[in-house]
PDB file of N, CA and C in Angstrom:
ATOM      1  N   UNK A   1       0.840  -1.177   0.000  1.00  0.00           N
ATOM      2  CA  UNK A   1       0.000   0.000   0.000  1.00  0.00           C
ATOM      3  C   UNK A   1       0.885   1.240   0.000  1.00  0.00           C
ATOM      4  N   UNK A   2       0.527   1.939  -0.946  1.00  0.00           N
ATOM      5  CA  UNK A   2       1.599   3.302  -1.121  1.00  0.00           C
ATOM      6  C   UNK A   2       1.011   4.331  -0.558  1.00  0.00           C
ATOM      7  N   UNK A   3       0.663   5.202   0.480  1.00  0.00           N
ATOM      8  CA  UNK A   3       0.595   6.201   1.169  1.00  0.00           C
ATOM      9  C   UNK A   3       0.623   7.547   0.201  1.00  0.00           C
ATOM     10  N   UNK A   4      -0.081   8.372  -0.124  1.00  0.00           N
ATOM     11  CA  UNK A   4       0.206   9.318  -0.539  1.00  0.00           C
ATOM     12  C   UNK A   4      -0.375  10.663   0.324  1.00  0.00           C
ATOM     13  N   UNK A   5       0.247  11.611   0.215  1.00  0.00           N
ATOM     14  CA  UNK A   5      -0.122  12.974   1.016  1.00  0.00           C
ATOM     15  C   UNK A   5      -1.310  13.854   0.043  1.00  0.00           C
ATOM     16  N   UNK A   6      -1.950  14.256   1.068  1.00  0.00           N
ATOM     17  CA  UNK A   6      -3.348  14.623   0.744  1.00  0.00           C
ATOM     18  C   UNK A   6      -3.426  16.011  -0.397  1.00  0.00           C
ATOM     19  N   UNK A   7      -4.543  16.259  -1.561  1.00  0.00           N
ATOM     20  CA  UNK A   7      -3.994  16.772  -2.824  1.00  0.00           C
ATOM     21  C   UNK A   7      -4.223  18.124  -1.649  1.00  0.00           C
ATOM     22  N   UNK A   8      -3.420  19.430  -2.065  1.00  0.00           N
ATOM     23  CA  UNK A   8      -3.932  20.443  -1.384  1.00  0.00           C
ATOM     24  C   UNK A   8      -3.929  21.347  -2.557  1.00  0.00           C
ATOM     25  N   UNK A   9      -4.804  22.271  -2.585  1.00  0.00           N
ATOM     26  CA  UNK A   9      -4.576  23.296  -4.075  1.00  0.00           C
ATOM     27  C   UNK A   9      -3.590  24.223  -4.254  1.00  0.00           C
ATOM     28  N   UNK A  10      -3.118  24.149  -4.911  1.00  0.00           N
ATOM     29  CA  UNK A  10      -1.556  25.344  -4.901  1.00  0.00           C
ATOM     30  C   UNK A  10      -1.838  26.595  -4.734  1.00  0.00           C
ATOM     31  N   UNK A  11      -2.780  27.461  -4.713  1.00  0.00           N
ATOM     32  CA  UNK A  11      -3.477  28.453  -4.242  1.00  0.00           C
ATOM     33  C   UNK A  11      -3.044  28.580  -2.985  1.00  0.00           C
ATOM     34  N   UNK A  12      -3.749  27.514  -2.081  1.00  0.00           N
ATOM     35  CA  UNK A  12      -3.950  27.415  -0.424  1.00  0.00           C
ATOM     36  C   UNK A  12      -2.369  27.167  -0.506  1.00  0.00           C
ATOM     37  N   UNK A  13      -1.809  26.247  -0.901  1.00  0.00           N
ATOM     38  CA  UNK A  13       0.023  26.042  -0.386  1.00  0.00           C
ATOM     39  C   UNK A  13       0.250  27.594  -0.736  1.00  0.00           C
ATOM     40  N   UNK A  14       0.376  27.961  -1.805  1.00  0.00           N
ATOM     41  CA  UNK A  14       0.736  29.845  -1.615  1.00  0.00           C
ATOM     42  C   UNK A  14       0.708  30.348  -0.134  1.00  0.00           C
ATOM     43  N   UNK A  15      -1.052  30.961  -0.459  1.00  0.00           N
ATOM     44  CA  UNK A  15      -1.489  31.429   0.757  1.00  0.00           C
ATOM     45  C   UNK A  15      -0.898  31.032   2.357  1.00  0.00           C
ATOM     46  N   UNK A  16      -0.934  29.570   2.132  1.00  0.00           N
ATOM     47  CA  UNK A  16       0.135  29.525   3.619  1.00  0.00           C
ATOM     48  C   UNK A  16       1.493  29.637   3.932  1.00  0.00           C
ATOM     49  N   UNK A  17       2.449  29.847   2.705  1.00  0.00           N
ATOM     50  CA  UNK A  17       3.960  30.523   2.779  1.00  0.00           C
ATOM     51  C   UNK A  17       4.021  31.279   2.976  1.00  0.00           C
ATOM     52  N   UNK A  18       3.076  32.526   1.943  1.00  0.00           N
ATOM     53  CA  UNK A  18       2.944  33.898   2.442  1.00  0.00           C
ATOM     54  C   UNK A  18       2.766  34.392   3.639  1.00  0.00           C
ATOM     55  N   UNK A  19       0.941  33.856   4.303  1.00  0.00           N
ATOM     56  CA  UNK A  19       0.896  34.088   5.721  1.00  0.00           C
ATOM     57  C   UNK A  19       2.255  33.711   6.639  1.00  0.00           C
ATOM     58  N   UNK A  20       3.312  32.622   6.445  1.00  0.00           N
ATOM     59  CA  UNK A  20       3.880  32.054   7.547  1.00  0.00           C
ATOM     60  C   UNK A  20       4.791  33.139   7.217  1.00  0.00           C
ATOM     61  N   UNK A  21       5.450  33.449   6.212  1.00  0.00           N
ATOM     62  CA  UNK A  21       6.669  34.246   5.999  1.00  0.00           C
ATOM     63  C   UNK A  21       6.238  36.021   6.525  1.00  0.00           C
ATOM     64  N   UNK A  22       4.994  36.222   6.077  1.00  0.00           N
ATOM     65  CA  UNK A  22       4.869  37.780   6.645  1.00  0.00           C
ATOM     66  C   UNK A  22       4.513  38.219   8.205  1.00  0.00           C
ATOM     67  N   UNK A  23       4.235  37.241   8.727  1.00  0.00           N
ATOM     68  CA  UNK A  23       4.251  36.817  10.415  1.00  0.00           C
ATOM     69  C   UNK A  23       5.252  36.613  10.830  1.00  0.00           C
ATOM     70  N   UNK A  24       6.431  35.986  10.377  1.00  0.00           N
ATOM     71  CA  UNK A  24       7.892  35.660  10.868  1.00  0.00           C
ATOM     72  C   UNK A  24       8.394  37.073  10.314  1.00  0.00           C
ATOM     73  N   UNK A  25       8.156  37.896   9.226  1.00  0.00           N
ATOM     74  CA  UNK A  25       8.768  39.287   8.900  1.00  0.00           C
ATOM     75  C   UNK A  25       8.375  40.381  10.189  1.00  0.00           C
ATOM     76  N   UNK A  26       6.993  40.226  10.399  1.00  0.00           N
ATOM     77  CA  UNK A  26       6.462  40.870  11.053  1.00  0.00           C
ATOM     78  C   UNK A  26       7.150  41.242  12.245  1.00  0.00           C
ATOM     79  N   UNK A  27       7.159  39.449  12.853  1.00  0.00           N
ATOM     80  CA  UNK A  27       7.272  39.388  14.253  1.00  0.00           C
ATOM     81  C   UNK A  27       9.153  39.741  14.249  1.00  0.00           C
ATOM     82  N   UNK A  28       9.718  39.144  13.301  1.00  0.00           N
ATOM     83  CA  UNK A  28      10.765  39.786  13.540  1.00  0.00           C
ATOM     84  C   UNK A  28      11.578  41.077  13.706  1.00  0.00           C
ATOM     85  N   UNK A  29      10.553  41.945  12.757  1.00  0.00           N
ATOM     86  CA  UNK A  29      11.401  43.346  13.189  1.00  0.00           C
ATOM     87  C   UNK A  29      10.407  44.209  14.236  1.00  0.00           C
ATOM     88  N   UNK A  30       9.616  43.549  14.488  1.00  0.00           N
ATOM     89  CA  UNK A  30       8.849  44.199  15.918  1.00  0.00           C
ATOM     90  C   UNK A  30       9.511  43.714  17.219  1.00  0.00           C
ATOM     91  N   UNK A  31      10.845  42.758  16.869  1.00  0.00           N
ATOM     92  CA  UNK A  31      11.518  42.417  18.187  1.00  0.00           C
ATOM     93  C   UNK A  31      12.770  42.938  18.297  1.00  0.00           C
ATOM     94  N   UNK A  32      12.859  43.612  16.800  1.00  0.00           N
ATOM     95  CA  UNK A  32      14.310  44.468  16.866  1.00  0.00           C
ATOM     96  C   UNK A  32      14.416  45.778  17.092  1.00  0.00           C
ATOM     97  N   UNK A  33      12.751  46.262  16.917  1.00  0.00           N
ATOM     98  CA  UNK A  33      12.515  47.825  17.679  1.00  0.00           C
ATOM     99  C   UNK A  33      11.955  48.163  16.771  1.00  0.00           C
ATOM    100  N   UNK A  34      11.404  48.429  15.506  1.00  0.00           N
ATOM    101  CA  UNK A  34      10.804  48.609  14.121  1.00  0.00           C
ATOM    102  C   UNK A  34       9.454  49.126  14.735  1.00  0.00           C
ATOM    103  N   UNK A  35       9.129  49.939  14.384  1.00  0.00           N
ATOM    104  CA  UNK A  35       7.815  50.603  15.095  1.00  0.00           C
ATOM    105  C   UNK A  35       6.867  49.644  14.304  1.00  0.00           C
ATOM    106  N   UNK A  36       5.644  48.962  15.309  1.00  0.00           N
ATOM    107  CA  UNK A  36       4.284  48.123  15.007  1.00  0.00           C
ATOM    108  C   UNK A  36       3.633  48.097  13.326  1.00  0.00           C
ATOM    109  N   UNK A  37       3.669  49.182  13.426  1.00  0.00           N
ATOM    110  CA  UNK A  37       3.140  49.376  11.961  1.00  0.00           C
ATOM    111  C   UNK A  37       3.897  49.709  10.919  1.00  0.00           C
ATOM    112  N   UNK A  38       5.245  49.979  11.151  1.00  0.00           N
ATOM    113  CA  UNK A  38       5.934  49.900   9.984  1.00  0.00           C
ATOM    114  C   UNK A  38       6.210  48.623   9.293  1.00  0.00           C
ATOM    115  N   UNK A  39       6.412  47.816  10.477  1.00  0.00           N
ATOM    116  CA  UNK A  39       6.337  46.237  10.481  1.00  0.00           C
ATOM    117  C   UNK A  39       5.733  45.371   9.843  1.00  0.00           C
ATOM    118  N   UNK A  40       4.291  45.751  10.477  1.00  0.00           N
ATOM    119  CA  UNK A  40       3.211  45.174   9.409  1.00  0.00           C
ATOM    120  C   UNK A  40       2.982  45.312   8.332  1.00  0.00           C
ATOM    121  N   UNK A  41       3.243  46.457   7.588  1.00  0.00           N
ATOM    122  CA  UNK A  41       3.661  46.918   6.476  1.00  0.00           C
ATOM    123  C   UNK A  41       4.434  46.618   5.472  1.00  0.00           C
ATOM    124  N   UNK A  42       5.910  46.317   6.134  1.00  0.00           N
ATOM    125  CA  UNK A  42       6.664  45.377   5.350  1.00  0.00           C
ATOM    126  C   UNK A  42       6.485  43.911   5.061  1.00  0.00           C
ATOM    127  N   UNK A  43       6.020  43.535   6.895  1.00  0.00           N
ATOM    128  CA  UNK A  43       5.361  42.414   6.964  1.00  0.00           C
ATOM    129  C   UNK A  43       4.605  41.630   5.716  1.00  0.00           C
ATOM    130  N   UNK A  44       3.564  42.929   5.268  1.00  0.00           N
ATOM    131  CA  UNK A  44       2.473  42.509   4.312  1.00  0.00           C
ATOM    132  C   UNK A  44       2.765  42.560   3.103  1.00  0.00           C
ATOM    133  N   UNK A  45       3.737  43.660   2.276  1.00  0.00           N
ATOM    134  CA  UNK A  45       4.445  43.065   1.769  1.00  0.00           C
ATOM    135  C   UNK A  45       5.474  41.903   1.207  1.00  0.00           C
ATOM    136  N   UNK A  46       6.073  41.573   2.086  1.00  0.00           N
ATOM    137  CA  UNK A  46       7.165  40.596   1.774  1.00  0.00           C
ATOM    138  C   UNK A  46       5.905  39.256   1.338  1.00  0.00           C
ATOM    139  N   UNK A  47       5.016  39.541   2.513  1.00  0.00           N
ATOM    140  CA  UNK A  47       4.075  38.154   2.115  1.00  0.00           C
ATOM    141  C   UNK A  47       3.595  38.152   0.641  1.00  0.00           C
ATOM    142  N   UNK A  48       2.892  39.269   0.418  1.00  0.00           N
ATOM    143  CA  UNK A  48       2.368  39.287  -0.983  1.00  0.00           C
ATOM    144  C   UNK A  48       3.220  38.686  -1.861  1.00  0.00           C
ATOM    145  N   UNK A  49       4.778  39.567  -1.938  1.00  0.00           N
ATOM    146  CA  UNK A  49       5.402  38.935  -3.193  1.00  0.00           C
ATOM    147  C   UNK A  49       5.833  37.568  -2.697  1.00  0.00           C
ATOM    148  N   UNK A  50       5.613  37.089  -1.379  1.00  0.00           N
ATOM    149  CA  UNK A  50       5.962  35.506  -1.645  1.00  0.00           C
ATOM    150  C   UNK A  50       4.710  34.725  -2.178  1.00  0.00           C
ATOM    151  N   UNK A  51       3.615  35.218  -1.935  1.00  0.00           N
ATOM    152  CA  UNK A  51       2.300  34.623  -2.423  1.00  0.00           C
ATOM    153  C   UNK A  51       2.882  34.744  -3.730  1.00  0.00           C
ATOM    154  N   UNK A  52       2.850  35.719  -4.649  1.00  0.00           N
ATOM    155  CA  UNK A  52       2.802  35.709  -6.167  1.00  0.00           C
ATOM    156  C   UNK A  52       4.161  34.461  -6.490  1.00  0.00           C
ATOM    157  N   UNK A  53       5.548  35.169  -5.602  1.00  0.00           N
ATOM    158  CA  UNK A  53       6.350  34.042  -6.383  1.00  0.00           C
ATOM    159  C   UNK A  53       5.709  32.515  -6.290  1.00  0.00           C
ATOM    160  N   UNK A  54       5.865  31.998  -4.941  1.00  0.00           N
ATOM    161  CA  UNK A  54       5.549  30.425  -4.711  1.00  0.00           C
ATOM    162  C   UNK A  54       4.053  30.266  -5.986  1.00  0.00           C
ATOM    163  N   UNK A  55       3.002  31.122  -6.447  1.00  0.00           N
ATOM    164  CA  UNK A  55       2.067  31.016  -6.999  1.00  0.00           C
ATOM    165  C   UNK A  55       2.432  31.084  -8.361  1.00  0.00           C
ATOM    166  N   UNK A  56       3.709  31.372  -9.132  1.00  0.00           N
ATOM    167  CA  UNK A  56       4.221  31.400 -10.174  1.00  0.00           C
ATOM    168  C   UNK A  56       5.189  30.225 -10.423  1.00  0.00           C
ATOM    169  N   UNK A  57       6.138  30.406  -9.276  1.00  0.00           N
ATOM    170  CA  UNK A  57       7.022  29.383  -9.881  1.00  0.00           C
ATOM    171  C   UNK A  57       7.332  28.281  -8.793  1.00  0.00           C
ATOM    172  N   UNK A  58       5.815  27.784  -7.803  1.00  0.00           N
ATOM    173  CA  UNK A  58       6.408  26.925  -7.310  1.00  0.00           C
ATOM    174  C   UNK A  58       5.919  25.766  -7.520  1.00  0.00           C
ATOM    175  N   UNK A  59       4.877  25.365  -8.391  1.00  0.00           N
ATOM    176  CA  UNK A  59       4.496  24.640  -8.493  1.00  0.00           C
ATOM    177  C   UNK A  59       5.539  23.477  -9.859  1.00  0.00           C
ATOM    178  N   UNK A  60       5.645  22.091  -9.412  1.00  0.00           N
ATOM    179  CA  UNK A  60       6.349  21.306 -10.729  1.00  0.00           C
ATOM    180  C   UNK A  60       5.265  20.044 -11.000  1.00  0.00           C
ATOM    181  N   UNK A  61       5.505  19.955 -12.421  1.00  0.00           N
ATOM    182  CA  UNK A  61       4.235  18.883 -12.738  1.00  0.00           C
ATOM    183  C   UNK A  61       5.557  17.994 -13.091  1.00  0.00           C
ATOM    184  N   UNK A  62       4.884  16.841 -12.629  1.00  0.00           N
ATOM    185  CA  UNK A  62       5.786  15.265 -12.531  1.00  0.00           C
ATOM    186  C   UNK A  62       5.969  14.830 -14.206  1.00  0.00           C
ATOM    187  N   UNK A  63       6.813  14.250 -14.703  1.00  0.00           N
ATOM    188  CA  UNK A  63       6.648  13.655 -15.605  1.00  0.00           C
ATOM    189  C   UNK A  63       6.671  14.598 -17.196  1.00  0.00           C
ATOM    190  N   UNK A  64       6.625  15.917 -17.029  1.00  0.00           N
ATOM    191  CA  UNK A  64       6.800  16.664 -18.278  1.00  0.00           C
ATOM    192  C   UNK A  64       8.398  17.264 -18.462  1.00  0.00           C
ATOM    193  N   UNK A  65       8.980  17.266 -19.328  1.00  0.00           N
ATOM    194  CA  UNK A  65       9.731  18.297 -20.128  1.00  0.00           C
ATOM    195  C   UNK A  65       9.995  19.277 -19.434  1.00  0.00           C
ATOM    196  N   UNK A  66      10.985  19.985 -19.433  1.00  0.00           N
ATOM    197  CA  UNK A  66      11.320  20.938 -18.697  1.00  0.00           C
ATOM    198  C   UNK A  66      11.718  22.138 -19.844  1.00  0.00           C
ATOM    199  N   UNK A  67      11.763  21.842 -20.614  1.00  0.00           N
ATOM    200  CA  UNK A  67      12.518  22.809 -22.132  1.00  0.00           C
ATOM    201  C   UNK A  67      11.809  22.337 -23.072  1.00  0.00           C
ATOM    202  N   UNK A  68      11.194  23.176 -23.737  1.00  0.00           N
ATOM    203  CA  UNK A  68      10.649  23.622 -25.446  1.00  0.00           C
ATOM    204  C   UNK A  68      11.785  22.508 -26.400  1.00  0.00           C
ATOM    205  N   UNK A  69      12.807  22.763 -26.270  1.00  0.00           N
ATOM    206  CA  UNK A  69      14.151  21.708 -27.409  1.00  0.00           C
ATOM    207  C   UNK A  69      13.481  20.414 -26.917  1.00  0.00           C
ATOM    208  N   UNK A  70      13.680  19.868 -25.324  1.00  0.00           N
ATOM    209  CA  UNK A  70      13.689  18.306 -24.968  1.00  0.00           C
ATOM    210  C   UNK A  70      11.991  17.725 -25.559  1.00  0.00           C
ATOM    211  N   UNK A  71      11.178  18.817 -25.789  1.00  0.00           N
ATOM    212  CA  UNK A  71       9.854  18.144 -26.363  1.00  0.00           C
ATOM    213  C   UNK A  71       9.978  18.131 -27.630  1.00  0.00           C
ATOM    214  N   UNK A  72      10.706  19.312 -28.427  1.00  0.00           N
ATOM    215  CA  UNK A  72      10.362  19.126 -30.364  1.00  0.00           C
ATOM    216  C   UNK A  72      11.301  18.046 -30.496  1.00  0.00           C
ATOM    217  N   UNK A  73      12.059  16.880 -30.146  1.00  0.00           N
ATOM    218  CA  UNK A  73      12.889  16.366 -30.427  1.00  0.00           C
ATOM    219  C   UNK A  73      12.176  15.058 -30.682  1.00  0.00           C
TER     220      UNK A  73
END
């Protein structure tokens, strides 16, 4: 019996890098003295563009080609 891990939508995997990474941004420069809301700010930033990257380029499909050449061949 082969075990496999449950499908989750790459959307939601985004969404939860982002949230985890702009909470660890957050919380980190609100412990280095960064005034509350400047924090959150960057905070919410950094998350966004990790949402878009991981939502662009993190997903890999099994079994395809990786290059335009290795398929016309």
């Amino acid at each position: 019996m082969h075990l496999r891990p449950p499908s989750i939508d790459h959307g939601l995997q985004s969404f939860l890098w982002a949230l985890f990474f702009g909470v660890f941004m957050w919380l980190g420069m609100a412990a280095i003295g960064i005034s509350p809301a400047t924090a959150f700010i960057f905070g919410a930033l950094a998350g966004g563009a990790v949402f878009l990257f991981v939502r662009r380029f993190g997903e890999t499909q099994r079994g395809q080609a990786t290059s335009s050449r290795t398929r016309m061949r």
